[in-house]
PDB file of N, CA and C in Angstrom:
ATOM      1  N   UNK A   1      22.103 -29.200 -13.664  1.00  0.00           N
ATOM      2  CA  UNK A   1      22.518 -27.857 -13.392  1.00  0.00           C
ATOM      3  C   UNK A   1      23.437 -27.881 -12.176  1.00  0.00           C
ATOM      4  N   UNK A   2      24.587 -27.560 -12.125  1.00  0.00           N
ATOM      5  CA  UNK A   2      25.118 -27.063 -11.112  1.00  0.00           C
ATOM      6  C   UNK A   2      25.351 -26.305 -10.070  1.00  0.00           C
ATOM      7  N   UNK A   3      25.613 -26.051  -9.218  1.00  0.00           N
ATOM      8  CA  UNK A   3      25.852 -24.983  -8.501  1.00  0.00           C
ATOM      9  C   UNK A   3      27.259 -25.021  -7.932  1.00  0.00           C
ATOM     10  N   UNK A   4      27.411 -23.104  -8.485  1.00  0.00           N
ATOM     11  CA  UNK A   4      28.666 -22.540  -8.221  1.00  0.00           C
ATOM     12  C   UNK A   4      29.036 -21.568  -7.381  1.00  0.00           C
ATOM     13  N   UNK A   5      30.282 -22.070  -6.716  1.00  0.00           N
ATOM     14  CA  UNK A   5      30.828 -21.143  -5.503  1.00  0.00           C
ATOM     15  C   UNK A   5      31.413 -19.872  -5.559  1.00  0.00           C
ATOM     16  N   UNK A   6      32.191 -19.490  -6.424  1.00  0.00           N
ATOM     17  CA  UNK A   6      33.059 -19.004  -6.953  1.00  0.00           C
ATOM     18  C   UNK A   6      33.218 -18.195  -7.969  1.00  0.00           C
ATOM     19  N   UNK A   7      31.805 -18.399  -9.241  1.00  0.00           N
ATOM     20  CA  UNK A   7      31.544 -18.275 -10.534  1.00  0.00           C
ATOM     21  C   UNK A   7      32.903 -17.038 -11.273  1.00  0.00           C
ATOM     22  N   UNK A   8      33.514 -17.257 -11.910  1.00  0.00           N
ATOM     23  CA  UNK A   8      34.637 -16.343 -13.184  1.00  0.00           C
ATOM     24  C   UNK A   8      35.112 -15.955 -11.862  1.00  0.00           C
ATOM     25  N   UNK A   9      35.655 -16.644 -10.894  1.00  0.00           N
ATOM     26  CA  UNK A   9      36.579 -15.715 -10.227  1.00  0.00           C
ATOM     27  C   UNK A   9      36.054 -15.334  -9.145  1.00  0.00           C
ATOM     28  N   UNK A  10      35.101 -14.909  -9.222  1.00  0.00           N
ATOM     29  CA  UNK A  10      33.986 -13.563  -8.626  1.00  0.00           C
ATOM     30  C   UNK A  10      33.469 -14.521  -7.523  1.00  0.00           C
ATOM     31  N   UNK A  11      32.154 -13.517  -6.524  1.00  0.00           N
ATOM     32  CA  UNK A  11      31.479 -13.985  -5.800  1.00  0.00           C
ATOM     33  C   UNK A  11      30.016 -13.855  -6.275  1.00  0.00           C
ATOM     34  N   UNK A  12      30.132 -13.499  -7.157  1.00  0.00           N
ATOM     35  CA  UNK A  12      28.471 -13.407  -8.210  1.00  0.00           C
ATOM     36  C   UNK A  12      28.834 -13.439  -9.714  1.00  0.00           C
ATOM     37  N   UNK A  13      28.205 -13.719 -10.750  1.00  0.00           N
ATOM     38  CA  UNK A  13      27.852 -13.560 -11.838  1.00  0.00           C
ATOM     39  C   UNK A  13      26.725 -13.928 -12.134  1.00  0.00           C
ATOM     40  N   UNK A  14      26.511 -12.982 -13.669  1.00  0.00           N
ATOM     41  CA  UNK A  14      25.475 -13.152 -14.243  1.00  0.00           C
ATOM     42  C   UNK A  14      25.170 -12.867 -15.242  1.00  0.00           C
ATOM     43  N   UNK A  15      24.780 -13.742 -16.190  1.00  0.00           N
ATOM     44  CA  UNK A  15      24.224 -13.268 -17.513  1.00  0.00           C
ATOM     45  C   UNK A  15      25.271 -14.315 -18.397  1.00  0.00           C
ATOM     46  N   UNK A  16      25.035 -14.479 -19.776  1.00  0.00           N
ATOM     47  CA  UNK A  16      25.684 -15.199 -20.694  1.00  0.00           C
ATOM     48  C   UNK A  16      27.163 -14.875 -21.147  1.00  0.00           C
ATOM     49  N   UNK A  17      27.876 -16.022 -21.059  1.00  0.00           N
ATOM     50  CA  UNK A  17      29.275 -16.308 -21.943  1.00  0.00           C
ATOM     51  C   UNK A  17      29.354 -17.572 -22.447  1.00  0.00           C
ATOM     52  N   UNK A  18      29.482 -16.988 -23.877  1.00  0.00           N
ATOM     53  CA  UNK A  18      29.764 -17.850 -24.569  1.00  0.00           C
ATOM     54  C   UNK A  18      28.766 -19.502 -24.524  1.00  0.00           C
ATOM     55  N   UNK A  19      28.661 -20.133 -24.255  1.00  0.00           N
ATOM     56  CA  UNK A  19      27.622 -21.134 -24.541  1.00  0.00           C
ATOM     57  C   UNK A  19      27.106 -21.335 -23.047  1.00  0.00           C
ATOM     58  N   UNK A  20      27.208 -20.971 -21.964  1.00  0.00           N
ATOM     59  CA  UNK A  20      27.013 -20.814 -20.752  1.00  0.00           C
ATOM     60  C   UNK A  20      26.083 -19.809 -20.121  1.00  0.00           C
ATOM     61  N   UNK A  21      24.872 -19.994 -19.083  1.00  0.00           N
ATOM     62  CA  UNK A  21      24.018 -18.796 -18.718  1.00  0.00           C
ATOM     63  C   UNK A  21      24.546 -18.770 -17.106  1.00  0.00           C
ATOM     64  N   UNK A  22      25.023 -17.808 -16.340  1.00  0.00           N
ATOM     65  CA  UNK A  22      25.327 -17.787 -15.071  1.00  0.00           C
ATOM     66  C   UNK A  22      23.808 -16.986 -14.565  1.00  0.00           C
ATOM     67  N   UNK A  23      23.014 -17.507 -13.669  1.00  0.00           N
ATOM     68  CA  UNK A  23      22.252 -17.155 -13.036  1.00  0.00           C
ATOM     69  C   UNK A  23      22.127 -17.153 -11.354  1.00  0.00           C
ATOM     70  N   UNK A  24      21.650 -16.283 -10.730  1.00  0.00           N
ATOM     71  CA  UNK A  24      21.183 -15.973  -9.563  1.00  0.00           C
ATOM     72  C   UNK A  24      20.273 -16.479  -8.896  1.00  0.00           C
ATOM     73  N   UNK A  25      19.930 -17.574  -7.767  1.00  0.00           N
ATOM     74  CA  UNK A  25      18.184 -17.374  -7.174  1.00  0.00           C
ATOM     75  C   UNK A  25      18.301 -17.702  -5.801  1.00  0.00           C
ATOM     76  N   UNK A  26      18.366 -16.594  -5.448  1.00  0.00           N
ATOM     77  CA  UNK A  26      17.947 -15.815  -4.110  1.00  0.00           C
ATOM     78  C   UNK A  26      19.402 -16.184  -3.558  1.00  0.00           C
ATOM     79  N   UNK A  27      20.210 -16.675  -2.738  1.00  0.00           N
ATOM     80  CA  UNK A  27      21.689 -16.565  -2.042  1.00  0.00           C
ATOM     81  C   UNK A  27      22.347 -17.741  -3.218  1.00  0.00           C
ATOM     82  N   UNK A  28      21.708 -18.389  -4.158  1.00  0.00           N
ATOM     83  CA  UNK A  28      22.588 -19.880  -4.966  1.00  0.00           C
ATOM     84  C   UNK A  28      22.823 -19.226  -6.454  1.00  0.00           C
ATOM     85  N   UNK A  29      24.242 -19.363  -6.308  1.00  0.00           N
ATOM     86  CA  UNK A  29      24.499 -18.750  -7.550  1.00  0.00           C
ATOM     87  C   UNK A  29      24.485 -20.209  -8.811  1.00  0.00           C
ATOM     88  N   UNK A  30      24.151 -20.468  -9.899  1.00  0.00           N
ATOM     89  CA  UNK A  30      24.242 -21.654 -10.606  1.00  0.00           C
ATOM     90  C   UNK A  30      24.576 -21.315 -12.376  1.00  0.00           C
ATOM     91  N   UNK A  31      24.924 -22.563 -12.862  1.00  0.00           N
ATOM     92  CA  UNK A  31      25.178 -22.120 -14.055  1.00  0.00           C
ATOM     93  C   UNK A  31      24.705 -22.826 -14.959  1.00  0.00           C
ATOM     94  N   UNK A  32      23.980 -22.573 -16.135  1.00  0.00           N
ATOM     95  CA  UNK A  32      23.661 -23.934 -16.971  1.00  0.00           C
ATOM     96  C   UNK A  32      23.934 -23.516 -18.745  1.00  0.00           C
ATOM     97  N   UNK A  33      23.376 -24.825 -19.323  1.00  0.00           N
ATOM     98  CA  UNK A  33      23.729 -24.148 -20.983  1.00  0.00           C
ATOM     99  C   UNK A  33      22.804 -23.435 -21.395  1.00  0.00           C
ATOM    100  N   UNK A  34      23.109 -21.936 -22.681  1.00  0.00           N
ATOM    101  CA  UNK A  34      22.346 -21.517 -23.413  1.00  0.00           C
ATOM    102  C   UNK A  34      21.683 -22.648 -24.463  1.00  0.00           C
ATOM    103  N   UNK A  35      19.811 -22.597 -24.183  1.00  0.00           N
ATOM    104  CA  UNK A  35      19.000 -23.097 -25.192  1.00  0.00           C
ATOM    105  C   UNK A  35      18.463 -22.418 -25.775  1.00  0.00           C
ATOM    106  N   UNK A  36      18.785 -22.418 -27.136  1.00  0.00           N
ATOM    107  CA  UNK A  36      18.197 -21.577 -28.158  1.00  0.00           C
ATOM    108  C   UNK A  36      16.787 -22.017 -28.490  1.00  0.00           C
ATOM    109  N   UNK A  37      15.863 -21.545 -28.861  1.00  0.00           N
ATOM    110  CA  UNK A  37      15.246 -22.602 -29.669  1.00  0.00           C
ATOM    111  C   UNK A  37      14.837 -22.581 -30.967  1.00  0.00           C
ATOM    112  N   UNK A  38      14.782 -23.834 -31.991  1.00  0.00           N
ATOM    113  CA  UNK A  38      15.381 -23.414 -33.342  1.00  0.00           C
ATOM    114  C   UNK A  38      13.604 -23.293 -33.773  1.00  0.00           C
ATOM    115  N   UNK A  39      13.005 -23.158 -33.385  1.00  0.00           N
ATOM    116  CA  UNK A  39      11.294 -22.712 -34.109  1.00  0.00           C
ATOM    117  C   UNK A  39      11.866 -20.849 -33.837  1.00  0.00           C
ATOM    118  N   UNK A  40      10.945 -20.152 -34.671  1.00  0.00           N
ATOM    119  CA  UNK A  40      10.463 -18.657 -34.462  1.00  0.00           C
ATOM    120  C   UNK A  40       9.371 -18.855 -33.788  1.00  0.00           C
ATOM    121  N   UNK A  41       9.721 -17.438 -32.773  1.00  0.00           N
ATOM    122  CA  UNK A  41       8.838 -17.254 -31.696  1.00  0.00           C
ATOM    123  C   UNK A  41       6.904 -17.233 -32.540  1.00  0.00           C
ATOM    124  N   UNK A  42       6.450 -17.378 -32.103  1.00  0.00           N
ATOM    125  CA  UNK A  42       4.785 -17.748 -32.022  1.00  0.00           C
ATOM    126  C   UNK A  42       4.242 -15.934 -32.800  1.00  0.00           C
ATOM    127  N   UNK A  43       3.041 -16.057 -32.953  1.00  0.00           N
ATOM    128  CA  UNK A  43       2.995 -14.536 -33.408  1.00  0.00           C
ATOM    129  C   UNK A  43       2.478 -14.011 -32.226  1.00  0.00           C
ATOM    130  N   UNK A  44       1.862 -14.596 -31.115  1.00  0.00           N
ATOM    131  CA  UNK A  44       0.877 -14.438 -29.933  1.00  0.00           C
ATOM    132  C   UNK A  44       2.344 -14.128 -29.065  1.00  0.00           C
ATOM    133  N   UNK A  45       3.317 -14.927 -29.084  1.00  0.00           N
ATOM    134  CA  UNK A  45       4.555 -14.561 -28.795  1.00  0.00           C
ATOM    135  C   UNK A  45       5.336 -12.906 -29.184  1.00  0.00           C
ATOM    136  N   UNK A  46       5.428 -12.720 -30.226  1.00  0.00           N
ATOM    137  CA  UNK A  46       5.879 -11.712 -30.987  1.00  0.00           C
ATOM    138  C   UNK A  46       4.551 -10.443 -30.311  1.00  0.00           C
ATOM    139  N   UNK A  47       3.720 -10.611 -30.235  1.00  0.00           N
ATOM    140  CA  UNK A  47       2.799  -9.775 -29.821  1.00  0.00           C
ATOM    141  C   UNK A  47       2.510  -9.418 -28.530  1.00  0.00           C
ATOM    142  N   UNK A  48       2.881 -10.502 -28.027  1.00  0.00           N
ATOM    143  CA  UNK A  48       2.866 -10.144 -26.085  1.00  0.00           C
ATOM    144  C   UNK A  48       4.319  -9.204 -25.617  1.00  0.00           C
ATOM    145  N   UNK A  49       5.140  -9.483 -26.942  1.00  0.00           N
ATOM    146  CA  UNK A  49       6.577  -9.083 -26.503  1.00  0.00           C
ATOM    147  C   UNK A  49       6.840  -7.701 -27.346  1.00  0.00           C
ATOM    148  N   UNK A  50       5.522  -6.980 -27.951  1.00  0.00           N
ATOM    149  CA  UNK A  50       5.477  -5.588 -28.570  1.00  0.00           C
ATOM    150  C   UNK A  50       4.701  -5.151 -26.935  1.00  0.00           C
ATOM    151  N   UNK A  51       3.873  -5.700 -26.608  1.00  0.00           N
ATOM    152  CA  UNK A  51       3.032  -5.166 -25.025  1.00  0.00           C
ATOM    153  C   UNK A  51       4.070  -4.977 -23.962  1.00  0.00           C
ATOM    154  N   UNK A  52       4.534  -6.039 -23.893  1.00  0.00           N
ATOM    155  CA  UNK A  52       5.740  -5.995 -22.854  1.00  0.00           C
ATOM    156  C   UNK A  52       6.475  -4.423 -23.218  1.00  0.00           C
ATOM    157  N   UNK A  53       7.169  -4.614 -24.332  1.00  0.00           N
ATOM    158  CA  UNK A  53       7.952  -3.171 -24.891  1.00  0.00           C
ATOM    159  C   UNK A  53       6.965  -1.555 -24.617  1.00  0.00           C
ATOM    160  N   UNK A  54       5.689  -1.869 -25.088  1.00  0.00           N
ATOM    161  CA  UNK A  54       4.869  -0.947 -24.639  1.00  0.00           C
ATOM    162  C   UNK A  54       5.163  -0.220 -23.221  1.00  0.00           C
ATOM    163  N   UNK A  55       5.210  -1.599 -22.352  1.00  0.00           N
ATOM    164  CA  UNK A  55       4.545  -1.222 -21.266  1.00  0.00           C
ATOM    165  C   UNK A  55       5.752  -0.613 -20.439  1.00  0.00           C
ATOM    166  N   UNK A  56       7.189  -1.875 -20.508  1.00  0.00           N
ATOM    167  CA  UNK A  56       8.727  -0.631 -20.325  1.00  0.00           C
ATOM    168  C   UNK A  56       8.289   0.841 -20.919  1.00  0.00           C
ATOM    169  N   UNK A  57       8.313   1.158 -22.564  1.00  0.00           N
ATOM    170  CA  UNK A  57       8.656   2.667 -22.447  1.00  0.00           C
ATOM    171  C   UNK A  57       7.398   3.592 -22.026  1.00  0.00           C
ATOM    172  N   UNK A  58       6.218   3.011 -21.196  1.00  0.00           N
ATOM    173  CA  UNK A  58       5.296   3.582 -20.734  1.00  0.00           C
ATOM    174  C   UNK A  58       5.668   4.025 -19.297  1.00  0.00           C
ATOM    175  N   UNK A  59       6.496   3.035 -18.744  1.00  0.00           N
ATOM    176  CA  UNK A  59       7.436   3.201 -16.955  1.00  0.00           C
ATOM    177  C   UNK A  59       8.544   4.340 -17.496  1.00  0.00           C
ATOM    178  N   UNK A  60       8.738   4.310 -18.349  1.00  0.00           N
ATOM    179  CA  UNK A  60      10.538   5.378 -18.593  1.00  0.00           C
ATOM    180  C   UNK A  60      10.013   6.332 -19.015  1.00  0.00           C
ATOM    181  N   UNK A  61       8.768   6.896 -19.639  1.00  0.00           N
ATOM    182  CA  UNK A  61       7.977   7.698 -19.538  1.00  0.00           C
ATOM    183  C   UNK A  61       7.410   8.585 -18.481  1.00  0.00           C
ATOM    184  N   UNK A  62       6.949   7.561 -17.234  1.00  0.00           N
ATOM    185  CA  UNK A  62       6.373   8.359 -16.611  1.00  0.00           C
ATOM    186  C   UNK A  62       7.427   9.286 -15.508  1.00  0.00           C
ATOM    187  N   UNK A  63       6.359  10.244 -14.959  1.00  0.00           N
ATOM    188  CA  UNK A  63       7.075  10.900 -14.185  1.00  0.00           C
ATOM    189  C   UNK A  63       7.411  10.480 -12.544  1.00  0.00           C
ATOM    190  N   UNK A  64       8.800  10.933 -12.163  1.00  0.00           N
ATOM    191  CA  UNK A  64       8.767  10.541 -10.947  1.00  0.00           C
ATOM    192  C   UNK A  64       7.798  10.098  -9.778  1.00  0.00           C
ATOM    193  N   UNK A  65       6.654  11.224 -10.501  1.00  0.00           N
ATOM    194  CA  UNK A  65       5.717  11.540  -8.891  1.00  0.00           C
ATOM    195  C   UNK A  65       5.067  10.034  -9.236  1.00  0.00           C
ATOM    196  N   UNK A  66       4.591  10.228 -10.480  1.00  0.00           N
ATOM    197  CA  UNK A  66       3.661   8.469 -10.655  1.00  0.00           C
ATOM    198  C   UNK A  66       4.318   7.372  -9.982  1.00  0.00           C
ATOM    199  N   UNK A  67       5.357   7.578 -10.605  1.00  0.00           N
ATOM    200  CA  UNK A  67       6.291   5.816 -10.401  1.00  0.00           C
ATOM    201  C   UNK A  67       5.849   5.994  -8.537  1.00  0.00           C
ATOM    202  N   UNK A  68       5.879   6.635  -8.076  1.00  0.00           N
ATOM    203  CA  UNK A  68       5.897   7.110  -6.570  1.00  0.00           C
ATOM    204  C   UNK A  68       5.083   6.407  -6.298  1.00  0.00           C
ATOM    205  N   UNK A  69       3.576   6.411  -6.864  1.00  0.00           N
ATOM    206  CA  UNK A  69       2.170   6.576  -6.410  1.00  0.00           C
ATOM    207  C   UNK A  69       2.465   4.782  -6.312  1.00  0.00           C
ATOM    208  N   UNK A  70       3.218   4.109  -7.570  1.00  0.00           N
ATOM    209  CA  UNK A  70       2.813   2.814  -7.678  1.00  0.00           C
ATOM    210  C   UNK A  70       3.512   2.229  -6.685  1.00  0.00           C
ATOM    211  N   UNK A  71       4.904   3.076  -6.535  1.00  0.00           N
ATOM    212  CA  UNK A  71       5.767   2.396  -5.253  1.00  0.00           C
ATOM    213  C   UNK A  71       5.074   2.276  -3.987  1.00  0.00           C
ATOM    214  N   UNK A  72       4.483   3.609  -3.745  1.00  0.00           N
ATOM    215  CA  UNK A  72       3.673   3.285  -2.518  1.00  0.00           C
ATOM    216  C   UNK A  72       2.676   2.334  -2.463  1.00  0.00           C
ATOM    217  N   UNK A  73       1.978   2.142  -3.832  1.00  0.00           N
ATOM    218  CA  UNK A  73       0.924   0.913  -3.639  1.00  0.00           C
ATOM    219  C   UNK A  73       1.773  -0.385  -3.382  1.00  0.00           C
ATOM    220  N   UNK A  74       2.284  -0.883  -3.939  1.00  0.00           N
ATOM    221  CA  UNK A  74       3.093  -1.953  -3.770  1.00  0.00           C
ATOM    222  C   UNK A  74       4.290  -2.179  -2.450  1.00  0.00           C
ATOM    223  N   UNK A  75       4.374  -1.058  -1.707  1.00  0.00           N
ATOM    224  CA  UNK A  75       4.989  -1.054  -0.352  1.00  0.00           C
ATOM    225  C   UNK A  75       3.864  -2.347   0.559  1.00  0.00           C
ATOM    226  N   UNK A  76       5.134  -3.180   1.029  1.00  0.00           N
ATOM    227  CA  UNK A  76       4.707  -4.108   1.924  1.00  0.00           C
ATOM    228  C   UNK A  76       4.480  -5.383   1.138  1.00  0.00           C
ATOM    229  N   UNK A  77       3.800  -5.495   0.118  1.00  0.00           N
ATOM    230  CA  UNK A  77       3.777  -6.333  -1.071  1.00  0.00           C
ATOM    231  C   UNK A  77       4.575  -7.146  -1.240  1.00  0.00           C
ATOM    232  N   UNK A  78       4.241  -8.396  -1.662  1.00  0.00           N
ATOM    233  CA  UNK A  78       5.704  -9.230  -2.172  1.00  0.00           C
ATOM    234  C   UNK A  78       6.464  -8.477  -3.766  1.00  0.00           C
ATOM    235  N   UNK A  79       5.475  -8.069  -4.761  1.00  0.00           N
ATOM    236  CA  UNK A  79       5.881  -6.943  -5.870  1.00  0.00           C
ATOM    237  C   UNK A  79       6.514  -6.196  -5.515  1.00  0.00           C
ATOM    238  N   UNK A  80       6.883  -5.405  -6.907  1.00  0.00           N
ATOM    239  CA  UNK A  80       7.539  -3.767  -6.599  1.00  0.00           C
ATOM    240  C   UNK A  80       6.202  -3.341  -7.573  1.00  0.00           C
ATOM    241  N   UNK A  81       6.567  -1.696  -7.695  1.00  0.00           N
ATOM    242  CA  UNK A  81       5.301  -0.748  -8.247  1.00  0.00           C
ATOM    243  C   UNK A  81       5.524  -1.009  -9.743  1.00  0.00           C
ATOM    244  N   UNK A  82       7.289  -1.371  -9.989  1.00  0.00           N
ATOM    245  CA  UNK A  82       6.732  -1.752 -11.471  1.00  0.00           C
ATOM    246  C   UNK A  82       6.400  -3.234 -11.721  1.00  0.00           C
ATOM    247  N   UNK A  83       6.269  -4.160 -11.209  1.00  0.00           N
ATOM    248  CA  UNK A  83       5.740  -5.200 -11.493  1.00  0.00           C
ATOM    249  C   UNK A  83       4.298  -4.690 -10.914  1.00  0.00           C
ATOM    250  N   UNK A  84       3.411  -4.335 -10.246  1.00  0.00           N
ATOM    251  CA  UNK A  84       2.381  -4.201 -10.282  1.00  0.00           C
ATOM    252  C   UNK A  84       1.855  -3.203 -11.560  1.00  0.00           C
ATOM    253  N   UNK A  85       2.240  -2.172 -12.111  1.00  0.00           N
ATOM    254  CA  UNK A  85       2.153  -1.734 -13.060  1.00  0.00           C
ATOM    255  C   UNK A  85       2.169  -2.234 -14.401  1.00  0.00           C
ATOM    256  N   UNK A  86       3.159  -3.119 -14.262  1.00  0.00           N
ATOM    257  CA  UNK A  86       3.336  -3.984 -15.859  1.00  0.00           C
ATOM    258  C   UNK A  86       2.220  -4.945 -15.863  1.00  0.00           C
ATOM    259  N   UNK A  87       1.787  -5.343 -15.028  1.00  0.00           N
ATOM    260  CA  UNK A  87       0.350  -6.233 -14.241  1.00  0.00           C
ATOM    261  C   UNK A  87      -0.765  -5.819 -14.945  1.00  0.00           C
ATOM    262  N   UNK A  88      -0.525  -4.418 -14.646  1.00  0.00           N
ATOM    263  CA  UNK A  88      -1.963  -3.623 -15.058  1.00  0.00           C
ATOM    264  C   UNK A  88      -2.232  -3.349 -16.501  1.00  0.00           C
ATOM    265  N   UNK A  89      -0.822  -2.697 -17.075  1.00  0.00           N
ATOM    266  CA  UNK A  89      -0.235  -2.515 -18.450  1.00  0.00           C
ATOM    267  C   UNK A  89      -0.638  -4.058 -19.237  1.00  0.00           C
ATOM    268  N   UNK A  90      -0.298  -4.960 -19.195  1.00  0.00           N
ATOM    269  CA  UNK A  90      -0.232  -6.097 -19.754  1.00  0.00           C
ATOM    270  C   UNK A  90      -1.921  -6.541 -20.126  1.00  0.00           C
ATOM    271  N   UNK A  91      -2.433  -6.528 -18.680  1.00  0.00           N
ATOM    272  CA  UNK A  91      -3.513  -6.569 -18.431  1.00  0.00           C
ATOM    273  C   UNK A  91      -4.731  -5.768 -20.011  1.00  0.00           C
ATOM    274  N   UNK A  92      -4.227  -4.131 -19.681  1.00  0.00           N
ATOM    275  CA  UNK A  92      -5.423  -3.282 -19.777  1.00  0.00           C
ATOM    276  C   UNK A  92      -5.183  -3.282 -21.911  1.00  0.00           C
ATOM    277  N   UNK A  93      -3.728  -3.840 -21.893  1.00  0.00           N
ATOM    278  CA  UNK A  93      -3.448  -4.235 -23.164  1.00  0.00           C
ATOM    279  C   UNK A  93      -4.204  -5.586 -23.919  1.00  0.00           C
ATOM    280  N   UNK A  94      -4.113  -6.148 -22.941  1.00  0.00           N
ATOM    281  CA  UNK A  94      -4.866  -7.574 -23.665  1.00  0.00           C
ATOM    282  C   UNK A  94      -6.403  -7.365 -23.851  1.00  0.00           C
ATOM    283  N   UNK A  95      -6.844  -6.661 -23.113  1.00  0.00           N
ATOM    284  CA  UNK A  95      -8.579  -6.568 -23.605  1.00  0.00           C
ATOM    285  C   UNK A  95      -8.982  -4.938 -24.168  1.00  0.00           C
ATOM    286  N   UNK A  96      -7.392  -4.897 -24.686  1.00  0.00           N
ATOM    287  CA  UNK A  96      -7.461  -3.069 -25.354  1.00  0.00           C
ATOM    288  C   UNK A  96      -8.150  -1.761 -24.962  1.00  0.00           C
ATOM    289  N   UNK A  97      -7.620  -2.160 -23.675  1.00  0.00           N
ATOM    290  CA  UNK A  97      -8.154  -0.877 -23.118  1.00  0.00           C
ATOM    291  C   UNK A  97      -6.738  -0.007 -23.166  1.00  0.00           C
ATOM    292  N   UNK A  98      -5.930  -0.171 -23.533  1.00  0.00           N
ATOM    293  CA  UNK A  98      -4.663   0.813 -23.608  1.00  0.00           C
ATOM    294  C   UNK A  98      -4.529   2.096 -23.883  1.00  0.00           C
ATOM    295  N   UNK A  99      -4.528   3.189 -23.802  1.00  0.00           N
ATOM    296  CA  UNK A  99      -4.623   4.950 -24.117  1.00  0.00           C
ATOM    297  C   UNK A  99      -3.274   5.212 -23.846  1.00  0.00           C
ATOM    298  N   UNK A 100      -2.919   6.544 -24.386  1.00  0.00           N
ATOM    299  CA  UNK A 100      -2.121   7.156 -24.400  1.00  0.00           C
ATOM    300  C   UNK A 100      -1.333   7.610 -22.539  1.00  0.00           C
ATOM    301  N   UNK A 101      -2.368   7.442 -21.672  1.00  0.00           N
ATOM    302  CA  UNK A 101      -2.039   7.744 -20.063  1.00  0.00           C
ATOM    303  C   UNK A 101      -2.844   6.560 -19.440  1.00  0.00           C
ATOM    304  N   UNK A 102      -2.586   5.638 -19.642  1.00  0.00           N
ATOM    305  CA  UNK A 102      -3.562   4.829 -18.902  1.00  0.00           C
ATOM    306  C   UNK A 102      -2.650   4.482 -17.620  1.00  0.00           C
ATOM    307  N   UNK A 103      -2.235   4.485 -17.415  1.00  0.00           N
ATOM    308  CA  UNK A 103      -1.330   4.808 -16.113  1.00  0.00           C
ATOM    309  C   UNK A 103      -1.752   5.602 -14.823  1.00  0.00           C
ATOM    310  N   UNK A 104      -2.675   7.037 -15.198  1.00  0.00           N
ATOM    311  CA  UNK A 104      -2.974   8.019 -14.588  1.00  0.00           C
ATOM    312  C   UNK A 104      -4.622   7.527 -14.910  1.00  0.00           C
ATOM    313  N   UNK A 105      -5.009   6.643 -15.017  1.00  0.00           N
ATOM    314  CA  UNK A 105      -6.420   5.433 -15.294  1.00  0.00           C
ATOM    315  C   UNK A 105      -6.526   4.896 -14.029  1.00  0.00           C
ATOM    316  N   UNK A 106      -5.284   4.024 -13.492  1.00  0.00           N
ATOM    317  CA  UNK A 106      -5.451   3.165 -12.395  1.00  0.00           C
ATOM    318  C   UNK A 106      -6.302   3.302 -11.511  1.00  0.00           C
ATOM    319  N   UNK A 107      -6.985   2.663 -10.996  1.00  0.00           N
ATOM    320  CA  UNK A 107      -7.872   2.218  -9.851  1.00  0.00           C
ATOM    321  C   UNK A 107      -7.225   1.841  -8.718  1.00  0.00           C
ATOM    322  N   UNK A 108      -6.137   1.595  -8.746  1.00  0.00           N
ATOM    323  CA  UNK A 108      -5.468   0.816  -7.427  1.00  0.00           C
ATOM    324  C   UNK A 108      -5.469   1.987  -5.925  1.00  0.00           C
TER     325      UNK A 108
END
């Protein structure tokens, strides 16, 4: 993997062209090849990645004041409120505790 100074010109890029992934981590910008991989994803795969989807349009859902509540929990934190949320989401999904507001559930 390389690392690039310069990337398309620019002083940042990111994201895919053409057979190439330009990525970010933390001040090193680098670039490497797109790996596909030629198996289909797993069904445990396919299923963690309907939870995942869950748990986004459960954040774009909620209302300002919530997202608030989680920001403030996660203030100071190495997280943000939605990674502690998707935490919980992911979580309260895998041993099916999931409801329609489980969001307004939290314990935190």
């Amino acid at each position: 993997m390389a690392k690039v100074t310069a990337p398309l010109f620019s002083l940042n890029a990111t994201g895919k062209m053409g057979t190439l992934v330009y990525e970010k981590n933390g001040n090193i910008n680098y670039v490497k090849s797109n790996i596909v991989s030629k198996k289909p994803p797993s069904i445990s795969q396919l299923a963690r990645r309907a939870k995942y989807g869950e748990g986004i349009e459960a954040w774009r859902g909620m209302s300002t004041e919530d997202k608030e509540i989680w920001n403030t929990y996660a203030k100071g934190k190495e997280a943000s409120g939605f990674n502690y949320f998707m935490q919980f989401i992911l979580t309260s999904l895998s041993v099916g505790t999931y409801g329609a507001n489980v969001y307004n559930n939290c314990s935190y």
